[in-house]
Protein backbone atom coordinates (compact mmCIF):
# COMPACT_ATOMS: atom_id res chain seq x y z
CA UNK A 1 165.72 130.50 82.39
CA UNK A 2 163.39 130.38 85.52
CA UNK A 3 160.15 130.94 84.92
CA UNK A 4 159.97 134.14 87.02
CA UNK A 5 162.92 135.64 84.94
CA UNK A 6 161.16 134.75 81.28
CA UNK A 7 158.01 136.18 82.13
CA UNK A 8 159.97 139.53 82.48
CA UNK A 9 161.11 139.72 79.19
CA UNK A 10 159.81 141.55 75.84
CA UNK A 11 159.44 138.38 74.03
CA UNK A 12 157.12 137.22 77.02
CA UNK A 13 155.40 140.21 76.96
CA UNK A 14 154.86 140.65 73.46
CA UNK A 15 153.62 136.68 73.03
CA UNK A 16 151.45 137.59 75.67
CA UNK A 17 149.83 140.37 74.36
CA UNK A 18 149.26 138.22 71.04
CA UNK A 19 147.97 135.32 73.07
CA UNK A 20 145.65 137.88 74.97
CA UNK A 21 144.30 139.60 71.32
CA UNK A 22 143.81 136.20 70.02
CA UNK A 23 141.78 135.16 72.93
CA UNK A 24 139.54 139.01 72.54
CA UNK A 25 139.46 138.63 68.77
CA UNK A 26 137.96 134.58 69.43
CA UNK A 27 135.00 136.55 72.06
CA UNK A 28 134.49 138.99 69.90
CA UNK A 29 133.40 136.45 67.29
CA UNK A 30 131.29 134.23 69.86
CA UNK A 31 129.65 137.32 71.61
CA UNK A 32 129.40 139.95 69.26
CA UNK A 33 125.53 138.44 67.45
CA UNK A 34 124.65 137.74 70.96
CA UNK A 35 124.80 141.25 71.64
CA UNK A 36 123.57 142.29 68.35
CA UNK A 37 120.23 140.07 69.23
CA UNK A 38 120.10 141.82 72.58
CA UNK A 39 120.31 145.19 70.90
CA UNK A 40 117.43 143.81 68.40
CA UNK A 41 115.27 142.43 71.54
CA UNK A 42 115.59 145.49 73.31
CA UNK A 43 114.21 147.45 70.58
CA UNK A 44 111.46 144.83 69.94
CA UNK A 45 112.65 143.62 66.62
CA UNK A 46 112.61 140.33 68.67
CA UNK A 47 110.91 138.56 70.64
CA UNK A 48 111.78 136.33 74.01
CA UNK A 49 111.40 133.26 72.08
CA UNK A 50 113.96 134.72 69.20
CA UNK A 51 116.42 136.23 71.65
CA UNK A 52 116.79 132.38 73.23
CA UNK A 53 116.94 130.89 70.14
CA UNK A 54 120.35 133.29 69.44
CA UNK A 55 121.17 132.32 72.92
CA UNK A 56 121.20 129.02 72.21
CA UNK A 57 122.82 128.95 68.64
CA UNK A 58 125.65 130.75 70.47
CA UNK A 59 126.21 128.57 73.26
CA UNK A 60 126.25 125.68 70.85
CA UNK A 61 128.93 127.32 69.22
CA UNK A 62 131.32 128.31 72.00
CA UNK A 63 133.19 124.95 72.43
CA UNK A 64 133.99 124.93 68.33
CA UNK A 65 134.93 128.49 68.26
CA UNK A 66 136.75 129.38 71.35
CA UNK A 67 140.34 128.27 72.39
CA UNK A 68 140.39 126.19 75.44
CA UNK A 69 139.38 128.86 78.17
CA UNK A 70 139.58 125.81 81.14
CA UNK A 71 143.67 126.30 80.21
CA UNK A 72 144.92 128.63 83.20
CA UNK A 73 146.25 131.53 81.64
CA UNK A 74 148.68 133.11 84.10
């Protein structure tokens, strides 16, 4: 089947849609404490020096918790 012709079927669809929950479920878990620390900094429960510190926890975590995002995802 060309490739044109299976990317117009259910089953393409529907492993799409899984592919594309996966990859918001795997954000969600990066980016969601980043956002709570952001929420804490903004009402000064933190300070700068805390907020980076979450920043950088996070960012050392991205490459062990995400899927490979440098994979084009057409």
């Amino acid at each position: 089947m060309s490739q044109k012709r299976w990317r117009d079927t259910l089953k393409w669809a529907w492993e799409q849609a899984l592919i594309d929950a996966y990859y918001d479920y795997r954000w969600h878990q990066v980016l969601d404490p980043l956002a709570a620390a952001v929420r804490r900094w903004e009402a000064d429960e933190l300070d700068h020096v805390e907020l980076a510190r979450a920043a950088m926890r996070i960012h050392k975590g991205v490459s062990h918790r995400l899927p490979h995002t440098h994979q084009a995802k057409d």
